[in-house]
Structure formats: structure tokens, C-alpha cells
C-alpha atoms as a PDB file:
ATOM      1  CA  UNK A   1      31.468  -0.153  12.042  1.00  0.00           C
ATOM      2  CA  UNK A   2      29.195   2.908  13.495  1.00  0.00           C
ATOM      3  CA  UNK A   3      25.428   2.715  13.184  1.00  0.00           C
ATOM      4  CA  UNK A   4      25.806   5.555  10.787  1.00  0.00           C
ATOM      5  CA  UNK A   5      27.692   3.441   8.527  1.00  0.00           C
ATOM      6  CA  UNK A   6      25.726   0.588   9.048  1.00  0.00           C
ATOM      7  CA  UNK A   7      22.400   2.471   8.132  1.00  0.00           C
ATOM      8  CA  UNK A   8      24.389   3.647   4.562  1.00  0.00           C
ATOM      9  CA  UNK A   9      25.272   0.234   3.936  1.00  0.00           C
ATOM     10  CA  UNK A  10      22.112  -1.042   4.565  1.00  0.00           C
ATOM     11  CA  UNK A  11      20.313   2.044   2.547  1.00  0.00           C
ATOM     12  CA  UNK A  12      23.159   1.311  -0.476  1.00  0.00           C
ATOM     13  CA  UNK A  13      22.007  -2.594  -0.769  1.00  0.00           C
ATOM     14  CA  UNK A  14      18.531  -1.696  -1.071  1.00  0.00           C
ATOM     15  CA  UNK A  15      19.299   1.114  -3.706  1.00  0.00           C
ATOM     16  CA  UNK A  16      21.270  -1.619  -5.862  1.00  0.00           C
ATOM     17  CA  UNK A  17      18.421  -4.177  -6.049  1.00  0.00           C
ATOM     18  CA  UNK A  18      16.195  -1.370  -6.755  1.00  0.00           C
ATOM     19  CA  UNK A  19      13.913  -2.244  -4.029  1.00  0.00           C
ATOM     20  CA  UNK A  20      11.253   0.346  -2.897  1.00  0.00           C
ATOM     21  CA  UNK A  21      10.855   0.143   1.011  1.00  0.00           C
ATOM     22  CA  UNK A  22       7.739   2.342   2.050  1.00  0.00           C
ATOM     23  CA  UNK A  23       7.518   2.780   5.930  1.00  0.00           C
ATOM     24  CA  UNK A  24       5.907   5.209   8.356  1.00  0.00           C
ATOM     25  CA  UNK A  25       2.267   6.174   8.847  1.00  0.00           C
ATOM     26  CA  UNK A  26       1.022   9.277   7.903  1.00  0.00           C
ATOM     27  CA  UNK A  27      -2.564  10.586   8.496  1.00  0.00           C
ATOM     28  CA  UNK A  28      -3.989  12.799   5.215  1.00  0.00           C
ATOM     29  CA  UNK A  29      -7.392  14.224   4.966  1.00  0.00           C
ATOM     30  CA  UNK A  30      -9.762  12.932   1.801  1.00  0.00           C
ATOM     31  CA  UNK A  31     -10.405  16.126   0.157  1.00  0.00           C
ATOM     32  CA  UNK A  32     -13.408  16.512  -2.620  1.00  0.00           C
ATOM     33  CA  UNK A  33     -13.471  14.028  -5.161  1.00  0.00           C
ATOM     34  CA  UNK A  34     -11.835  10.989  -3.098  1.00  0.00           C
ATOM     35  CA  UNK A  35      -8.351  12.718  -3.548  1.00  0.00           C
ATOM     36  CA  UNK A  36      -5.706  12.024  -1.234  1.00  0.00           C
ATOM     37  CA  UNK A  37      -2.257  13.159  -0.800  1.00  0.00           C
ATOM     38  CA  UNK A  38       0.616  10.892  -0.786  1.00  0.00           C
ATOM     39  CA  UNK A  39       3.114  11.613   1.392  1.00  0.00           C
ATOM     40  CA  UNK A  40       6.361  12.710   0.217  1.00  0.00           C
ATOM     41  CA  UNK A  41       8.677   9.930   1.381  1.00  0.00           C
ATOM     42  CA  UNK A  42       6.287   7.462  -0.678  1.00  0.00           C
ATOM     43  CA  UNK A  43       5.873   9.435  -3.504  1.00  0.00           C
ATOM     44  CA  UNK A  44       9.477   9.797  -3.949  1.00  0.00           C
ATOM     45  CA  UNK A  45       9.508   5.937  -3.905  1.00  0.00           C
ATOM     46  CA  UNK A  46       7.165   5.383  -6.833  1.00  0.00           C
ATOM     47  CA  UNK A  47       8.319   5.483 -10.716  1.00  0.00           C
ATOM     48  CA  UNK A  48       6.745   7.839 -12.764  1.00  0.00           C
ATOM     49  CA  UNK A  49       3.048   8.685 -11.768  1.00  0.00           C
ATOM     50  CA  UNK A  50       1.113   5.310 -12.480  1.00  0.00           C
ATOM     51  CA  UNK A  51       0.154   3.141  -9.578  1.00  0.00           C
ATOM     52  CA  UNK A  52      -2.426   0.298  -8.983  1.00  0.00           C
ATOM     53  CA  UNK A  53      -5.248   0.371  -6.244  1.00  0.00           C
ATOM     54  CA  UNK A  54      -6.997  -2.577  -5.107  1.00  0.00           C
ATOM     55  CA  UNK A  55      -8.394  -4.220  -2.257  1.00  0.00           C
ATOM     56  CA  UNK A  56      -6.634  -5.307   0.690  1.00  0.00           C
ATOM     57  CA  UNK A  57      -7.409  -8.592   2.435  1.00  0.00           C
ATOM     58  CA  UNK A  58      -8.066  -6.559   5.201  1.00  0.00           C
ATOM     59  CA  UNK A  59     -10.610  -3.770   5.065  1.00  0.00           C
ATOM     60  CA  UNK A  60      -8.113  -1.023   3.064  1.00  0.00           C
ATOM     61  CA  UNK A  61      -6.986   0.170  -0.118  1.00  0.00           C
ATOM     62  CA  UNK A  62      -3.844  -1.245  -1.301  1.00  0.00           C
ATOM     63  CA  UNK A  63      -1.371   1.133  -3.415  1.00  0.00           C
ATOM     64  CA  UNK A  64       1.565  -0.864  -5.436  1.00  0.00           C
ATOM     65  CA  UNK A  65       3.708   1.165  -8.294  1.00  0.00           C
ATOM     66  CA  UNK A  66       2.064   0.337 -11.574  1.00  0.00           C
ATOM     67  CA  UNK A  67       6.005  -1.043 -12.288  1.00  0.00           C
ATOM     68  CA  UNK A  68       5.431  -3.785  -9.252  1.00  0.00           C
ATOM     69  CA  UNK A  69       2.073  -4.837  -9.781  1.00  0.00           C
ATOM     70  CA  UNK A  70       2.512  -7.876 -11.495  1.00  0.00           C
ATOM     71  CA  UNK A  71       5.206  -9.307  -9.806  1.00  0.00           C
ATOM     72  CA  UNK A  72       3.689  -8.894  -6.191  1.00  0.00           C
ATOM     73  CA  UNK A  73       0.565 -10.551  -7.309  1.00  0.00           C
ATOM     74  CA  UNK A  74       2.358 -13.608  -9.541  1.00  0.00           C
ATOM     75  CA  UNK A  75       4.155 -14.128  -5.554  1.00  0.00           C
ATOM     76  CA  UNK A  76       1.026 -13.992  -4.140  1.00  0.00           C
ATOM     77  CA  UNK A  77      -0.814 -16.396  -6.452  1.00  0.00           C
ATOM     78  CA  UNK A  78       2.311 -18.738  -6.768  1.00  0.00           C
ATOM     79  CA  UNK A  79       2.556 -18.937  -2.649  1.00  0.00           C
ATOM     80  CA  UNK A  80      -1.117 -20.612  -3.074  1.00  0.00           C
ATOM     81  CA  UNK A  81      -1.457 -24.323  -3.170  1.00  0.00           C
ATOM     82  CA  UNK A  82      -4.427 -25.593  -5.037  1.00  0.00           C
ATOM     83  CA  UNK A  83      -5.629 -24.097  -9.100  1.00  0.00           C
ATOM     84  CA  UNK A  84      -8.897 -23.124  -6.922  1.00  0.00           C
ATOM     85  CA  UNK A  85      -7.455 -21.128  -4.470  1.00  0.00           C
ATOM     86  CA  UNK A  86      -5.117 -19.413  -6.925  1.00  0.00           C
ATOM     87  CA  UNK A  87      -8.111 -18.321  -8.890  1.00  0.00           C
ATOM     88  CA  UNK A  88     -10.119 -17.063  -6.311  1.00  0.00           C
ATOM     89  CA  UNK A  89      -7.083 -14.939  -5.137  1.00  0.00           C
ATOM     90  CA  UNK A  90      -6.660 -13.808  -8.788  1.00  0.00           C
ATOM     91  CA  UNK A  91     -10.099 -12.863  -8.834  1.00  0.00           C
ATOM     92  CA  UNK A  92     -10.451 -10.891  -6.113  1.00  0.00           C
ATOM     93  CA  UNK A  93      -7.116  -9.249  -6.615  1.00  0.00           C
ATOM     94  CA  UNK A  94      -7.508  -8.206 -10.565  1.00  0.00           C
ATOM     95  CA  UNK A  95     -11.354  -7.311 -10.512  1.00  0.00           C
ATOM     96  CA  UNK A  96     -11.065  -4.942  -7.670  1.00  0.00           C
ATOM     97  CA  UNK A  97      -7.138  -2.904  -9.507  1.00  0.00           C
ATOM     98  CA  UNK A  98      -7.387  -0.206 -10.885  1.00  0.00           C
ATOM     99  CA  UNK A  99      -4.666   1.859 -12.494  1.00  0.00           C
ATOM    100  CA  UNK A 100      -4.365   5.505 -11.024  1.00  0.00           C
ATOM    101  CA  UNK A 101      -2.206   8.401 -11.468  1.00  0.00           C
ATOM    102  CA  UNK A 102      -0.155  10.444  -8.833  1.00  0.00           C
ATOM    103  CA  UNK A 103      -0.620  13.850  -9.987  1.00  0.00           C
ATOM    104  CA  UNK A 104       1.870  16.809  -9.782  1.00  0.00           C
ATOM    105  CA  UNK A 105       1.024  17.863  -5.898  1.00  0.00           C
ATOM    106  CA  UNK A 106       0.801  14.432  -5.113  1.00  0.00           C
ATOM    107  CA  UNK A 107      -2.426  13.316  -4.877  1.00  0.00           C
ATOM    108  CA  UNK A 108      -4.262  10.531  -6.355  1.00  0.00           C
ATOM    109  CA  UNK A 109      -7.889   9.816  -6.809  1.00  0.00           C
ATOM    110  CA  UNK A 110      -9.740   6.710  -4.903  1.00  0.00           C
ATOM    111  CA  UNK A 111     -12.333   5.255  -6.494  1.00  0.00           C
ATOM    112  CA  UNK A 112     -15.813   5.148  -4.731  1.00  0.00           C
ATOM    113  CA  UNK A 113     -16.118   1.832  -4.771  1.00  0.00           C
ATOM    114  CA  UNK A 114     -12.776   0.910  -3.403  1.00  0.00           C
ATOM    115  CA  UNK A 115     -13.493   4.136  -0.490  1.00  0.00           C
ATOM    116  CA  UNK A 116     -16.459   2.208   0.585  1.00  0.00           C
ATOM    117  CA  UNK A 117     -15.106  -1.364   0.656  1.00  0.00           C
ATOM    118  CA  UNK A 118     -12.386   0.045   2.928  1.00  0.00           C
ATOM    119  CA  UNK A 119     -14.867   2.428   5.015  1.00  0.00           C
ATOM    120  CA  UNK A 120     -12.446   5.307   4.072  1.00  0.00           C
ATOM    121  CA  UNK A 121     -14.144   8.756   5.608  1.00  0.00           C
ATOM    122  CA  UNK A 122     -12.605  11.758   5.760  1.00  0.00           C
ATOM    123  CA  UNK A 123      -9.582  11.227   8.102  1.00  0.00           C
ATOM    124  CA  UNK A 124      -7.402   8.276   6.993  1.00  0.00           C
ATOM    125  CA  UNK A 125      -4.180   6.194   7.845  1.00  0.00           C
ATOM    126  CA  UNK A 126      -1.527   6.013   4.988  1.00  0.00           C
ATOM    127  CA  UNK A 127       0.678   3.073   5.830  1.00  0.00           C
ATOM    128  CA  UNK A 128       3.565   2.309   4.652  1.00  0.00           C
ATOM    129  CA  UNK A 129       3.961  -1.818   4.289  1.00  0.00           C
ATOM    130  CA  UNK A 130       7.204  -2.315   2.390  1.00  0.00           C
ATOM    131  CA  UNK A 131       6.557  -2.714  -1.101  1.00  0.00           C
ATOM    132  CA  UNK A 132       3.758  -0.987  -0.769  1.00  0.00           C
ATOM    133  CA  UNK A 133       1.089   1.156   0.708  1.00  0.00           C
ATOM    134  CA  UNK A 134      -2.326   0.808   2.333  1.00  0.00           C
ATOM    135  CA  UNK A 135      -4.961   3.635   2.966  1.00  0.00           C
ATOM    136  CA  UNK A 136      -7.251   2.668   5.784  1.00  0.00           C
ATOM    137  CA  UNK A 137      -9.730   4.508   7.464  1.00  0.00           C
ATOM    138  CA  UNK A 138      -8.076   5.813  10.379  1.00  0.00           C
ATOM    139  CA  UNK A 139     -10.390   4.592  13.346  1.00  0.00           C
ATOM    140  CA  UNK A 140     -10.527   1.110  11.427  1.00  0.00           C
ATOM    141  CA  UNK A 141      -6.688   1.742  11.508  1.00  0.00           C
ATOM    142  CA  UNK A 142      -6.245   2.134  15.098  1.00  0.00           C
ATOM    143  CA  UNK A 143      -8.293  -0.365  16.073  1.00  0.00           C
ATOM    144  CA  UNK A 144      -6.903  -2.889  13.381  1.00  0.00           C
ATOM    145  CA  UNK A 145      -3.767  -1.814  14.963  1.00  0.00           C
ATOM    146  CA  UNK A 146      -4.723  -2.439  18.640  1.00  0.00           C
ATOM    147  CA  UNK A 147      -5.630  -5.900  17.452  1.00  0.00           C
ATOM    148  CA  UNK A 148      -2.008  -6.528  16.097  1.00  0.00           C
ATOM    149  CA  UNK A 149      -0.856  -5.426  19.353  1.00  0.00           C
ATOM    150  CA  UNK A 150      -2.783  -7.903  21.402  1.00  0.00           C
ATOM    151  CA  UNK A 151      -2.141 -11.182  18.650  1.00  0.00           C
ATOM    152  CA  UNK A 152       1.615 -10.384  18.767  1.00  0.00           C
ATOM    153  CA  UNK A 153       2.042 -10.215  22.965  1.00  0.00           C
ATOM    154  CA  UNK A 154       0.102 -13.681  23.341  1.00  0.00           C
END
């Protein structure tokens, strides 16, 4: 079987579970009003025009499709042992979300709180992380980034 085929085969299972794979970075500008465009290979990934924000563990904005949301976090707080830990997580995950809306060029609107907990200025990294996306700053990026780099040769 040729990579070619391989790659369709591949692209075919994902397409039957209905599995959205975001990948790539991509470096937008904030314009006024904390809007930021998507790029097109995510957007085309999201249903509809509703998506959640939140904050990341790290510092960046996380971006799920409002149609994922509550399945990646129910993961997330099931993969935690212990009811204290699994609140805390819920409680930092759900009081940061906030529902958004993609609008028709693309762009969606970060709140200011969630721009300054994620030290978003005006040049950013848009990530993509699988089943979903994270907006970073893109100096904290790079050097987040250079960290991975080191952690992963030891």
C-alpha cells in the first residue's frame, strides 16, 4: 500500500468516528477588541460557530467546539483520583469557560480576562493540540516550546 493510500485510509477512519484532529501552528495578530482569526484548517474543523474558551493548565487559552466541551472535561475529571482533586479541576475548568462564537470571517472574541491570564499581546501562537486548540502568547509560546524540547531529549 503507497503512503498516499495510507494517508486516505488513515484520513477516512478519522472522518467515520467523527473525530476533529486540529494540528499546525499558525501565528495571527489580536486585532481591536481581543479578536482573533482562526485559521482556516481549524475553523473548518469546528461545528457550527459556538466554541468554549477557558484556561489552559499552562499559561494559554484553550478553544474546544461547544459540541466537545463536555465530554473532554467529564475525561479529564474522571482520569482524577480523589472527589477533592476532581473538584478542584472542575472548578478551575468551568469558572474560567466561556461560550464564544466564530463569526463569518473567522474570528472570535477573547475575553480580557482570559487575554491576561494567558499574557496574550498582540502577536500570538494558535496551536493546534488535537481535539483542540490553544492561543498562547507567542514569545510565551516559543519559549514554552523550547522547554518541551529540552524535557523530551533528557
Amino acid at each position: 500500500m503507497s503512503n498516499g493510500e495510507k494517508r486516505k485510509n488513515r484520513t477516512q477512519e478519522f472522518e467515520s468516528f467523527d473525530m476533529k484532529m486540529f494540528l499546525g501552528e499558525y501565528n495571527p495578530n489580536i486585532t481591536s477588541g481581543n479578536r482573533i482569526a482562526l485559521p482556516k484548517k481549524h475553523r473548518e474543523q469546528i461545528t457550527g460557530d459556538a466554541v468554549v474558551l477557558s484556561k489552559g493548565f499552562e499559561k494559554c487559552v484553550l478553544v474546544y467546539d461547544y459540541v466537545d466541551w463536555s465530554d473532554r472535561v467529564e475525561r479529564q475529571v474522571d482520569n482524577l483520583a480523589g472527589a477533592a482533586k476532581r473538584s478542584d479541576l472542575e472548578r478551575y475548568i468551568y469558572t474560567s469557560a466561556v461560550e464564544a462564537s466564530v463569526d463569518a470571517q473567522g474570528r472570535l472574541v477573547i475575553p480580557p480576562a482570559l487575554k491576561v491570564y494567558a499574557g496574550v499581546k498582540e502577536k500570538t501562537a494558535v496551536i493546534g493540540v488535537g481535539d483542540h486548540i490553544e492561543v498562547w502568547d507567542k514569545d510565551a509560546w516559543n519559549k514554552h516550546l523550547e522547554n518541551i524540547s529540552e524535557r523530551i531529549t533528557e
